[in-house]
Protein backbone atom coordinates (compact mmCIF):
# COMPACT_ATOMS: atom_id res chain seq x y z
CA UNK A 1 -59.40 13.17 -75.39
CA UNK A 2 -61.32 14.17 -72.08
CA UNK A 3 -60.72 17.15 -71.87
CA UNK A 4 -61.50 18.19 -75.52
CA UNK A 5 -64.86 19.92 -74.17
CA UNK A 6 -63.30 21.58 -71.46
CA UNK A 7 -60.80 23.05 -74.18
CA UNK A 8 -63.23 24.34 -76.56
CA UNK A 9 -64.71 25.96 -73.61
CA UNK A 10 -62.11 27.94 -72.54
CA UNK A 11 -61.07 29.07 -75.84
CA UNK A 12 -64.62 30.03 -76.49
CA UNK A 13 -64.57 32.46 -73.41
CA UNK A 14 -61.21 33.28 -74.10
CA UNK A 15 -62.73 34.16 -77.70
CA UNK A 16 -65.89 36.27 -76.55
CA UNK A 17 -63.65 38.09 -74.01
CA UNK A 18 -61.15 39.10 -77.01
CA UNK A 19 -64.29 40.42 -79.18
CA UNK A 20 -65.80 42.50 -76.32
CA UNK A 21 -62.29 43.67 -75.49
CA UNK A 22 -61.81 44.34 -79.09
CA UNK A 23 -65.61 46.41 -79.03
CA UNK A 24 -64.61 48.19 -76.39
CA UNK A 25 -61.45 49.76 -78.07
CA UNK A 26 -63.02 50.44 -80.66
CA UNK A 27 -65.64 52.21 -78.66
CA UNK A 28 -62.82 54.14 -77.05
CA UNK A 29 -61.11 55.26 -80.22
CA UNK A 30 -64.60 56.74 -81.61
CA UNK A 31 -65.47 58.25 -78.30
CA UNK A 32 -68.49 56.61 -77.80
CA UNK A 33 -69.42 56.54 -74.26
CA UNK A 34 -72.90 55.36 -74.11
CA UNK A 35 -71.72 52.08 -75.26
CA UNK A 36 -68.54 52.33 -73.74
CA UNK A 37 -70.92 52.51 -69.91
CA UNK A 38 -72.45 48.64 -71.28
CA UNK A 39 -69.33 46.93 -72.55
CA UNK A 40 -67.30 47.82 -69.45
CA UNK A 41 -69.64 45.89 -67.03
CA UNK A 42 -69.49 42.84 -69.41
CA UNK A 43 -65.71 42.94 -69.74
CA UNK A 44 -65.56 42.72 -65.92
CA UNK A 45 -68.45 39.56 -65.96
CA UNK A 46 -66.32 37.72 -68.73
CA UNK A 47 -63.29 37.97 -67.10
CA UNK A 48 -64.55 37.24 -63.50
CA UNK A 49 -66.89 34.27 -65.11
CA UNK A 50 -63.17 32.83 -66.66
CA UNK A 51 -61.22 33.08 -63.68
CA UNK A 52 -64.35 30.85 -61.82
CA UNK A 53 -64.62 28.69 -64.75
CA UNK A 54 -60.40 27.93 -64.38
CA UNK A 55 -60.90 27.90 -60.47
CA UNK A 56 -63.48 24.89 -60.81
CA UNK A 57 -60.93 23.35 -62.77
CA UNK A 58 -58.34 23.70 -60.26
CA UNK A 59 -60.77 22.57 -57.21
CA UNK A 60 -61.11 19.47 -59.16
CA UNK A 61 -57.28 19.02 -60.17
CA UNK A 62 -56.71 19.81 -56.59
CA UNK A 63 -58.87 17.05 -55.25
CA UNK A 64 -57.85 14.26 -57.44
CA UNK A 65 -53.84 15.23 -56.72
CA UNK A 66 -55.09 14.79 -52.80
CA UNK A 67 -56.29 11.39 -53.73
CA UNK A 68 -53.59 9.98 -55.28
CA UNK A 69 -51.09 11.65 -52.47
CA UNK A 70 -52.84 9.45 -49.94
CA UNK A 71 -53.69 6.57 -52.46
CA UNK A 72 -57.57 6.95 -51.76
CA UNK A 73 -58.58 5.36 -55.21
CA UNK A 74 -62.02 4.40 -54.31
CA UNK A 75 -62.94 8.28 -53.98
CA UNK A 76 -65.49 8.90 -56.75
CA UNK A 77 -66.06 12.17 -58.22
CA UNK A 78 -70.04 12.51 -58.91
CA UNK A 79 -70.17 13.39 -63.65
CA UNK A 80 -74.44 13.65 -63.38
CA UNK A 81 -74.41 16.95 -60.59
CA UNK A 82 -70.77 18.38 -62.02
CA UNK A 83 -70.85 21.47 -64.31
CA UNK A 84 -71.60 20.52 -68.12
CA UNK A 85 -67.85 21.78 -68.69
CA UNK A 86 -66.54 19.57 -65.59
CA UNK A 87 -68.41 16.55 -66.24
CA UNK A 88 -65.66 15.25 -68.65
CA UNK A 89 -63.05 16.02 -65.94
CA UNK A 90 -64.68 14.17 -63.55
CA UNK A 91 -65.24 10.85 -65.89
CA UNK A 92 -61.69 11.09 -66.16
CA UNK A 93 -60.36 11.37 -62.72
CA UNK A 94 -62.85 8.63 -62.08
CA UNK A 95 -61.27 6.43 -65.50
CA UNK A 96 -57.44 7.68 -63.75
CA UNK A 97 -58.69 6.37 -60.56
CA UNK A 98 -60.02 3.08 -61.27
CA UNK A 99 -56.79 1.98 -63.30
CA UNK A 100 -54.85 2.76 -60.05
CA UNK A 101 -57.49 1.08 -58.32
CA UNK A 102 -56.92 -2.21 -60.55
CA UNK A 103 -52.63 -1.54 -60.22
CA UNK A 104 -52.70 -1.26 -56.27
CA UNK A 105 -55.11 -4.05 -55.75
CA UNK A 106 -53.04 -6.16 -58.35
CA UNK A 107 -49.60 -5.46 -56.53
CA UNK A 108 -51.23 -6.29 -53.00
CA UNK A 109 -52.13 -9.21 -54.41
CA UNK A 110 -49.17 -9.79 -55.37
CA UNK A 111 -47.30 -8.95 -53.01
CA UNK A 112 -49.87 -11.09 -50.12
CA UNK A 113 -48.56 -14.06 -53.08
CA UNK A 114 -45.22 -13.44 -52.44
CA UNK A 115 -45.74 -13.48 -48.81
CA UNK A 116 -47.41 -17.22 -49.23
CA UNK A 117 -44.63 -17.92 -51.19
CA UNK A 118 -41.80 -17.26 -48.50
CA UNK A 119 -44.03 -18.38 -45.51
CA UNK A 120 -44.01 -22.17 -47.76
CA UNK A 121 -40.47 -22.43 -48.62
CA UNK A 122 -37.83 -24.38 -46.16
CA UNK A 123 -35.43 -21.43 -46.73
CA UNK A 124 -35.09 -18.64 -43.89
CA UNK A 125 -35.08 -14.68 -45.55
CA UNK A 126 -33.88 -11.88 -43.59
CA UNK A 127 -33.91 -8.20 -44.71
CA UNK A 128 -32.96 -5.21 -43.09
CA UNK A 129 -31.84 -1.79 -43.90
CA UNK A 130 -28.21 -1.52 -44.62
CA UNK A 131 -27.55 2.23 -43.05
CA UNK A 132 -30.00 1.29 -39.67
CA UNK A 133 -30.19 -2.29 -39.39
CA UNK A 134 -33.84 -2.25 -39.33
CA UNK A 135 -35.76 -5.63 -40.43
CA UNK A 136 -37.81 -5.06 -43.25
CA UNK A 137 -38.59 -8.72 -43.53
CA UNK A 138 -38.17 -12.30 -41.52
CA UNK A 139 -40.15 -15.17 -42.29
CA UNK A 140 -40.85 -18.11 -40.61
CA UNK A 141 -38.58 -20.38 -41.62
CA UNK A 142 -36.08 -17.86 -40.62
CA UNK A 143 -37.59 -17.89 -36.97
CA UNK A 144 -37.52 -21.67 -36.59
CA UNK A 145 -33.88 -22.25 -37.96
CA UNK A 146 -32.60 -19.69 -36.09
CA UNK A 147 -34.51 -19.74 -33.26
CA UNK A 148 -36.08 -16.41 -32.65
CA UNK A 149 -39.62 -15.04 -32.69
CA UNK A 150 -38.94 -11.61 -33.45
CA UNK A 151 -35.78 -9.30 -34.58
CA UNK A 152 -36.53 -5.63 -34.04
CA UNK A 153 -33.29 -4.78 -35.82
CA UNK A 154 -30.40 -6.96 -36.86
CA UNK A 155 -28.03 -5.46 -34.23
CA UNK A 156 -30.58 -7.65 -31.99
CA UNK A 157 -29.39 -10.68 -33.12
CA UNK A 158 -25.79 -10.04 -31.79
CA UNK A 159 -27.05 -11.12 -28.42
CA UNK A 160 -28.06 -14.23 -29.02
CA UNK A 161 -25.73 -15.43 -31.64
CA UNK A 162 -22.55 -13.19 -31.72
CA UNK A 163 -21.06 -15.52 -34.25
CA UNK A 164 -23.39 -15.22 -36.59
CA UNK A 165 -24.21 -11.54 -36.47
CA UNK A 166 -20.74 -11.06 -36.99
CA UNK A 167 -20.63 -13.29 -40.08
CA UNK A 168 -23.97 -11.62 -41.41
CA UNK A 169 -22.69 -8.61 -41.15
CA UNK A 170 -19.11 -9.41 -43.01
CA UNK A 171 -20.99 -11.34 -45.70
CA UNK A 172 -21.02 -9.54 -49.09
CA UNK A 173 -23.41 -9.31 -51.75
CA UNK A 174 -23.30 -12.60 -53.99
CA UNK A 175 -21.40 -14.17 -51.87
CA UNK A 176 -22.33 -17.44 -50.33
CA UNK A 177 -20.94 -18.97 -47.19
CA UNK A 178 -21.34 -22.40 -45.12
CA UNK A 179 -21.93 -21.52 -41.29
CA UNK A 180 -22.55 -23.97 -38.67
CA UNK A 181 -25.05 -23.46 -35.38
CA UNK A 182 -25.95 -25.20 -32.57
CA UNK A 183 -29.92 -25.86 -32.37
CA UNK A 184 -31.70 -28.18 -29.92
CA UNK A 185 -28.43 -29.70 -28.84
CA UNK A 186 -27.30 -30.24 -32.11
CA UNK A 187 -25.19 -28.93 -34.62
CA UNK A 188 -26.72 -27.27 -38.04
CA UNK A 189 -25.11 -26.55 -41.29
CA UNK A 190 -26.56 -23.18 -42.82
CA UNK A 191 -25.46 -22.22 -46.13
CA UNK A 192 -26.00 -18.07 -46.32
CA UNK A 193 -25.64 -16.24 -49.50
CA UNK A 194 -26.53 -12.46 -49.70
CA UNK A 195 -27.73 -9.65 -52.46
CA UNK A 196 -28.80 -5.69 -52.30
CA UNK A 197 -32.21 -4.76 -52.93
CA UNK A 198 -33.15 -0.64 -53.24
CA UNK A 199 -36.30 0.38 -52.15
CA UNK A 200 -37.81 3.96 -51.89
CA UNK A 201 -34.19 5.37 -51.98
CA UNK A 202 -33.04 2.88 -49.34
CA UNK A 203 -30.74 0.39 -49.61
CA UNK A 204 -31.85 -3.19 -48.35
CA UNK A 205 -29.57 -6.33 -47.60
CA UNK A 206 -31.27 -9.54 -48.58
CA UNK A 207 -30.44 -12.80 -46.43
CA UNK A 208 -30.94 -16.08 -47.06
CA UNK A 209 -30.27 -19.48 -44.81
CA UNK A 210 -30.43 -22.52 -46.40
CA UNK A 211 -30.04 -25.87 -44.14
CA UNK A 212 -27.73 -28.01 -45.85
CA UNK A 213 -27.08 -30.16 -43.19
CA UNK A 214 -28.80 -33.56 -44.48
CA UNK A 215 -27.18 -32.67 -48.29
CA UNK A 216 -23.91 -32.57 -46.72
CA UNK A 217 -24.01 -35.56 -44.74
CA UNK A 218 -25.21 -37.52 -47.82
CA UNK A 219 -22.01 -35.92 -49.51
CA UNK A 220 -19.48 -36.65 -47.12
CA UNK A 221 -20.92 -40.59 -46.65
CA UNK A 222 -20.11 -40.79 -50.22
CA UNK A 223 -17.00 -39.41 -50.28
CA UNK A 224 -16.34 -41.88 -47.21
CA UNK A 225 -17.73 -44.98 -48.99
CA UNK A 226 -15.09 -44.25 -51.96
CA UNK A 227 -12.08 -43.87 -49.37
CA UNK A 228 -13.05 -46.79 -47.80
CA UNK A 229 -13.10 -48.77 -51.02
CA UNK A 230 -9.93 -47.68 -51.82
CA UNK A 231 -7.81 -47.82 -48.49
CA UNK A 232 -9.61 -51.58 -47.83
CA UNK A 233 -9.22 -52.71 -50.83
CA UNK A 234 -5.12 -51.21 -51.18
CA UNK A 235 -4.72 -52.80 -47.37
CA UNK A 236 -5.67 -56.13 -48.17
CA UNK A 237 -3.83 -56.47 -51.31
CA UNK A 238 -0.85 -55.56 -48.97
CA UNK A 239 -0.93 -57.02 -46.21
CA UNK A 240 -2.72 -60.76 -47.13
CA UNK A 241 1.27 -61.32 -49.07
CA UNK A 242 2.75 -60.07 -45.30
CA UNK A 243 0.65 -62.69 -43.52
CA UNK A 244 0.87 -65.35 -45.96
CA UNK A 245 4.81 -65.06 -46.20
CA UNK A 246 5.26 -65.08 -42.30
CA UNK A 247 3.69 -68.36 -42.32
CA UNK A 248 5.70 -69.91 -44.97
CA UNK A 249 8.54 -68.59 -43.09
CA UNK A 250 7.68 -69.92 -39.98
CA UNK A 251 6.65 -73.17 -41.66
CA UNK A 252 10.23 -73.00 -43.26
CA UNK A 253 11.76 -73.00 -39.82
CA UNK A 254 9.96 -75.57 -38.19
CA UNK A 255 10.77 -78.07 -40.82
CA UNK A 256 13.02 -81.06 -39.42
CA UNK A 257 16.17 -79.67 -41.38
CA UNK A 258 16.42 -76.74 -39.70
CA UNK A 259 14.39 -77.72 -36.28
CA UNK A 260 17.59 -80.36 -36.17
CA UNK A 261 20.70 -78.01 -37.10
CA UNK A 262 22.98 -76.51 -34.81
CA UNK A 263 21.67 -73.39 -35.72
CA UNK A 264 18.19 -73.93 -33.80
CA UNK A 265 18.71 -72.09 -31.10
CA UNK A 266 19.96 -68.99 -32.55
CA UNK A 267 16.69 -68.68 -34.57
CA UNK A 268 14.16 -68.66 -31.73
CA UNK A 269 13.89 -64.97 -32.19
CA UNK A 270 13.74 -65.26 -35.45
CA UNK A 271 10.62 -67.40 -35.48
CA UNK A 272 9.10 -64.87 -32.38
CA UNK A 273 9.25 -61.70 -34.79
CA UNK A 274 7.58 -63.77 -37.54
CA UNK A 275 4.95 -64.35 -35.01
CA UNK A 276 4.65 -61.24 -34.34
CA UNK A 277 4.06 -60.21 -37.93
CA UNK A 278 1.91 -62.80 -38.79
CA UNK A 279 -0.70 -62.05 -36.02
CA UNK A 280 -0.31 -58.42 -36.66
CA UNK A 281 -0.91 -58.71 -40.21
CA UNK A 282 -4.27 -61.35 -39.15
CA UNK A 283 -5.55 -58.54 -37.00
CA UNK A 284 -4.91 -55.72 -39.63
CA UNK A 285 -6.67 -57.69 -41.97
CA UNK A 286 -9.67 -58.49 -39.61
CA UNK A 287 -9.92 -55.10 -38.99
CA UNK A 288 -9.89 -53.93 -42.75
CA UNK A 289 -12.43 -56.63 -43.37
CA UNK A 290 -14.97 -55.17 -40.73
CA UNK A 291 -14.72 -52.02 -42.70
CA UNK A 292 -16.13 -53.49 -45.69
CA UNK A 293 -19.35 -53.57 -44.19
CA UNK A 294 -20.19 -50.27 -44.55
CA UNK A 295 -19.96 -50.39 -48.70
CA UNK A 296 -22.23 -53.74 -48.51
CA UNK A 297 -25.74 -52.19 -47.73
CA UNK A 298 -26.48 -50.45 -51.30
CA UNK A 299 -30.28 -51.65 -51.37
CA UNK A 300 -33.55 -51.79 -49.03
CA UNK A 301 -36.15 -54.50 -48.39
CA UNK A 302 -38.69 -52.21 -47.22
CA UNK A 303 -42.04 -53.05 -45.31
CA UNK A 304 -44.29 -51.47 -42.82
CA UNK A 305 -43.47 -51.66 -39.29
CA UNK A 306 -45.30 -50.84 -36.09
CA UNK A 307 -42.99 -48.99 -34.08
CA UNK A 308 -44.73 -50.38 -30.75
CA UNK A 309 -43.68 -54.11 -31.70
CA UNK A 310 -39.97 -52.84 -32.81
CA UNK A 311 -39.70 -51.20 -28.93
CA UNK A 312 -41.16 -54.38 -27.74
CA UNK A 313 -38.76 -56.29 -29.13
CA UNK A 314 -36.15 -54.49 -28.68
CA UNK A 315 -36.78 -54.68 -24.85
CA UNK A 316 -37.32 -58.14 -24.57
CA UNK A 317 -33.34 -58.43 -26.64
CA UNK A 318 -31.93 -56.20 -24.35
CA UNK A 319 -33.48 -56.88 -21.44
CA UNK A 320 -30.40 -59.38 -19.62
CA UNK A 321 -28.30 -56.55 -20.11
CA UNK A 322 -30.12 -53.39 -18.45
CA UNK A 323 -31.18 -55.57 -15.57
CA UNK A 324 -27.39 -57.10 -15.05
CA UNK A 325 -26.74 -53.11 -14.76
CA UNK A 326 -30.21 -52.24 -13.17
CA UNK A 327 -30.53 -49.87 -16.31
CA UNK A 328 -33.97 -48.84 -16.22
CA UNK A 329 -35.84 -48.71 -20.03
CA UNK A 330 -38.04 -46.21 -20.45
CA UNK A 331 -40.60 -46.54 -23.70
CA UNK A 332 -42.85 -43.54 -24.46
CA UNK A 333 -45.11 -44.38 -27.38
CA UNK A 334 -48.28 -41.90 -27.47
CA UNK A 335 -49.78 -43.55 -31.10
CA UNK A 336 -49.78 -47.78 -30.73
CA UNK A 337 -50.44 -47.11 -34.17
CA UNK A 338 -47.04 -45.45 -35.13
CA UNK A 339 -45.35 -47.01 -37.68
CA UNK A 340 -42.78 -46.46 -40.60
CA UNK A 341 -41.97 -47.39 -43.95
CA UNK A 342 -38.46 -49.27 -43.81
CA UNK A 343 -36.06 -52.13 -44.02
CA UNK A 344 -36.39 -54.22 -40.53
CA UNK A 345 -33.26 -55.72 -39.91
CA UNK A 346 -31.38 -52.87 -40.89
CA UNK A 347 -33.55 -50.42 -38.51
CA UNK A 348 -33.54 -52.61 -36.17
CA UNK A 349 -29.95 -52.91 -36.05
CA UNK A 350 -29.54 -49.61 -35.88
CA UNK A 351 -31.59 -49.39 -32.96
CA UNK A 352 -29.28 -52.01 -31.29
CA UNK A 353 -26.15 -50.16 -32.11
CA UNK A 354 -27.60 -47.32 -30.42
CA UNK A 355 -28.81 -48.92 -27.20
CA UNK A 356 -25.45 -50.65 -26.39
CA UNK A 357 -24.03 -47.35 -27.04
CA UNK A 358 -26.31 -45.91 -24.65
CA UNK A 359 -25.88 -49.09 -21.78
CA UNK A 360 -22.16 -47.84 -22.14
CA UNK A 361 -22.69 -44.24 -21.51
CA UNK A 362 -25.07 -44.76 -18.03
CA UNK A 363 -22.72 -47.53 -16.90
CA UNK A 364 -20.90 -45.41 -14.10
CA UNK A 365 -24.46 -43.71 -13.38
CA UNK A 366 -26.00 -43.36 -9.73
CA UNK A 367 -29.81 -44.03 -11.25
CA UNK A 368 -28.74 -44.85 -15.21
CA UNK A 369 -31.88 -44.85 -17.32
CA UNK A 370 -32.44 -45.07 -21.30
CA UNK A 371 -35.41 -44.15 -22.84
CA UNK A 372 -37.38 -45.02 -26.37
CA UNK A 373 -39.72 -42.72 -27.95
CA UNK A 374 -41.17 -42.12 -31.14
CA UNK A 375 -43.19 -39.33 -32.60
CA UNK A 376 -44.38 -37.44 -35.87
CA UNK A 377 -43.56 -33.57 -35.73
CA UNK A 378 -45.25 -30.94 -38.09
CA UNK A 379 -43.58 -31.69 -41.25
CA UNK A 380 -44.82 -35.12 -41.21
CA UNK A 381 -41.22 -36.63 -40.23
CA UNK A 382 -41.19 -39.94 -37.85
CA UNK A 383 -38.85 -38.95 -35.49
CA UNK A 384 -37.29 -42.50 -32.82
CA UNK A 385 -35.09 -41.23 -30.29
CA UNK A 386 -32.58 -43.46 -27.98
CA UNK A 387 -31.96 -40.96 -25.09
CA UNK A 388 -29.57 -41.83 -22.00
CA UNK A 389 -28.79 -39.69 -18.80
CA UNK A 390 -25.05 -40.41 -19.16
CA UNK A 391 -21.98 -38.10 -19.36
CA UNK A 392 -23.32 -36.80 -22.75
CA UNK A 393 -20.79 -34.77 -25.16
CA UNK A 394 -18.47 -31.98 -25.38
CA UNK A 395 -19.91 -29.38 -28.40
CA UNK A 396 -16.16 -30.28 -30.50
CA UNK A 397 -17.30 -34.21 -30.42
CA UNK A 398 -20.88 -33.67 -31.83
CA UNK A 399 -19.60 -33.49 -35.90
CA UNK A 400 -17.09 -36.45 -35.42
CA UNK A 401 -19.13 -39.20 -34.28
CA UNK A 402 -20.15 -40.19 -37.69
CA UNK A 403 -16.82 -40.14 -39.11
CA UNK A 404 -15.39 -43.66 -39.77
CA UNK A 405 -12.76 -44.80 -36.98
CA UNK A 406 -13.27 -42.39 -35.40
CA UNK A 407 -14.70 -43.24 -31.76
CA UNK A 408 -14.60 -41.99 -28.19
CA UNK A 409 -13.75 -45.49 -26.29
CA UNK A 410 -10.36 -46.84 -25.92
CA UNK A 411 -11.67 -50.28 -27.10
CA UNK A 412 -14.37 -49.17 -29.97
CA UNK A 413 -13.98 -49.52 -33.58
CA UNK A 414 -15.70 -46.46 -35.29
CA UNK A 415 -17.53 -48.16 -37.35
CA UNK A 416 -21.12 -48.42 -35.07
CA UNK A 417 -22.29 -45.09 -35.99
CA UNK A 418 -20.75 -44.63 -39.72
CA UNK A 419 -23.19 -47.22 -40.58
CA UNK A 420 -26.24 -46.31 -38.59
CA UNK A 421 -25.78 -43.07 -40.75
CA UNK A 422 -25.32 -44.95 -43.64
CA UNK A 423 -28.83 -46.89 -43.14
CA UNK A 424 -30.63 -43.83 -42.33
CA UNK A 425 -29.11 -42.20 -46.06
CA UNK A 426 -30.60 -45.17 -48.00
CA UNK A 427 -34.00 -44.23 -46.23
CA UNK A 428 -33.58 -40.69 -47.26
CA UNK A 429 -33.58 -40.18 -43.49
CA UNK A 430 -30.84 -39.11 -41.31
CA UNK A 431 -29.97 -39.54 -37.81
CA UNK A 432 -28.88 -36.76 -34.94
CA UNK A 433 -27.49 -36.28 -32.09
CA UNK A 434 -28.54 -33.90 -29.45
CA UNK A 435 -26.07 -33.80 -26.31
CA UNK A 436 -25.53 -31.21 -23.29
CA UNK A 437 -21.79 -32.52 -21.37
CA UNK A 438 -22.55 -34.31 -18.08
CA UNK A 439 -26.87 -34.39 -19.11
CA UNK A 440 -26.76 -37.31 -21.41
CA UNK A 441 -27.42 -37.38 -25.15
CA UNK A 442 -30.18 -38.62 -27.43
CA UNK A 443 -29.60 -39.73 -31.35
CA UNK A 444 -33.07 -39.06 -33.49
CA UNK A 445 -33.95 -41.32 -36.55
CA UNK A 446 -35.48 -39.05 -38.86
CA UNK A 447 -37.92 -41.24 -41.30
CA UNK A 448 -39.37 -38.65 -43.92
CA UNK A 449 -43.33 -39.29 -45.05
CA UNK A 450 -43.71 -42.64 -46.75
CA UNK A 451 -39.83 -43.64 -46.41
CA UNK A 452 -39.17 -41.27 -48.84
């Protein structure tokens, strides 16, 4: 061990004191004085040279326990000038010191690692002390879904989004809960699931936010593809027998047997409510049959297109009807070069859907204006947006405009926008809507990188 010398040379001391201390009895017992006058002198020199030799020690000691109390491990304690029964002391502070060394540097690595890690993933984490509310840890992705730079404490947060906080707050450990924000005009689906972390006897509560809008939407247009199967399918096996069997009937009673009888003009009514049920049952089934469009599309013939030419065209289609309104079209395009990986007619007729959607919403406008403009944000996403300064949409409306029948106009069909949403799921994209009441509202295309 290292301090094997350092032993032997205490108990060596330790030994040489106990033989002059023994002399010195000895010395006493026969009354020997002249002796007794040298011995006493070097009983007082081993004992003072001990209690140095053990206060060296303890200087040392003293000054390594200092540097590890404030973690200075690159303090190095000089073996070639130290005492020859110090220098194997020193060598080991110095061997103690450069394993903590080799630990600290090893966790901040780890720990700056860590840091890279949650700084890369799409998934916001939030700590903060439990007993204070003090954030211990918020990383961007936090920031950006939420929406703020910087949260002193989590108390802060009950300003901006009372909801929330509230929810945060309630949330218990393991649990996981879906929560739903408005960001950017639009509304976001957060999944938030919590655990405890203990730290330097305090107790830590670990949040994360996970965006599950775009996983959600792709769940609920399945879930809507299988209803519609079923209640189209179930309708038109129903009602085609109605429609079929009111015009027998009515064939039946314009045959020249009973066109001729006496009984002719009591059956007028009759032949009105067939009527009626046959052209009911014609419209019903018309109306079921449109739905079947949205389980058609189930693959993609996908090329490159220049947005630029897609707005071009799209202007010189619609152009009758803006200037019939005097709609002005606004197209901002700051890369000619823009383009996107994707199935033309389909994007294009999703495009379409959207600007006669828009024409409708500026229609009782003083200036009405629509406006086209594409773009690639940070993540690499191609974002088109149709924007209109219309009446835009009460916050309860924006998470039911995708829903099948389901549409705001007396005369609409609630199909437009279920299958623009459908499209944009077979490109792995998605499409939003963004929408102050009374300021107009803009739907994004969102084309990840390489249609994929």
């Amino acid at each position: 061990m290292i301090f094997n010398r350092y032993e032997w040379r205490l108990v060596l001391r330790v030994v040489i004191l106990f033989i002059t201390l023994t002399a010195a009895s000895v010395l006493v017992v026969s009354s020997n004085s002249l002796f007794l006058v040298i011995v006493v002198p070097l009983i007082a020199y081993e004992v003072i040279d001990l209690i140095r030799f053990q206060k060296k020690a303890q200087d040392e000691v003293s000054q390594f326990v200092e540097s590890i109390h404030y973690r200075d491990f690159s303090r190095h304690f000089d073996v070639r000038k130290a005492p020859n029964e110090l220098k194997p002391l020193r060598k080991g502070f110095n061997e103690i010191n450069s394993t903590f060394k080799l630990i600290s540097r090893e966790r901040e690595t780890q720990y700056h690692y860590l840091q890279k890690i949650l700084e890369l993933v799409d998934t916001g984490i939030l700590s903060y002390e439990q007993e204070t509310g003090e954030t211990g840890w918020m990383n961007e992705a936090f920031k950006n879904l939420i929406g703020v730079p910087y949260l002193k404490t989590v108390h802060s947060l009950e300003k901006r989004e009372e909801k929330l906080y509230g929810e945060l707050i309630k949330i218990k450990p393991g649990d996981a809960k879906i929560l739903t924000i408005t960001r950017n005009q639009q509304l976001v689906k957060i999944l938030v699931t919590a655990s405890i972390v203990r730290s330097d006897d305090k107790i830590y509560k670990l949040i994360a936010f996970q965006n599950v809008s775009e996983a959600l939407d792709e769940t609920e247009s399945k879930a809507w593809q299988k209803l519609l199967s079923v209640m189209t399918h179930e309708i038109m096996n129903s009602v085609a027998p109605i429609s079929s069997l009111a015009d027998t009937m009515k064939n039946r009673l314009q045959s020249p047997e009973i066109k001729n009888s006496p009984v002719s003009s009591h059956l007028e009514d009759l032949e009105l409510g067939i009527d009626t049920i046959k052209r009911r049952s014609e419209g019903l089934l018309k109306f079921t049959e449109s739905y079947r469009s949205l389980n058609k599309i189930t693959r993609l013939d996908l090329s490159k297109i220049l947005v630029r030419n897609m707005f071009e065209n799209l202007n010189s289609l619609m152009r009758p009807s803006l200037e019939k309104k005097n709609i002005e079209l606004e197209i901002i395009l700051r890369d000619p070069t823009l383009a996107i990986e994707a199935d033309h007619n389909l994007v294009e007729q999703v495009m379409i859907n959207l600007m006669v959607n828009a024409i409708e919403a500026v229609k009782d406008k003083e200036h009405p204006r629509i406006t086209l403009s594409g773009e690639i944000q940070s993540n690499n996403k191609t974002i088109l947006k149709v924007a209109d300064n219309g009446l835009g949409m009460p916050p309860e409306l924006l998470d039911k405009i995708f829903i099948p029948f389901f549409s705001t106009r007396k005369n609409g069909s609630g199909i437009g926008l279920s299958l623009c949403k459908q499209i944009m799921l077979l490109h792995k994209g998605n499409i939003q809507v963004q929408s102050t009441e009374g300021m107009g509202a803009a739907f994004l295309l969102v084309f990840s990188p390489q249609g994929g």
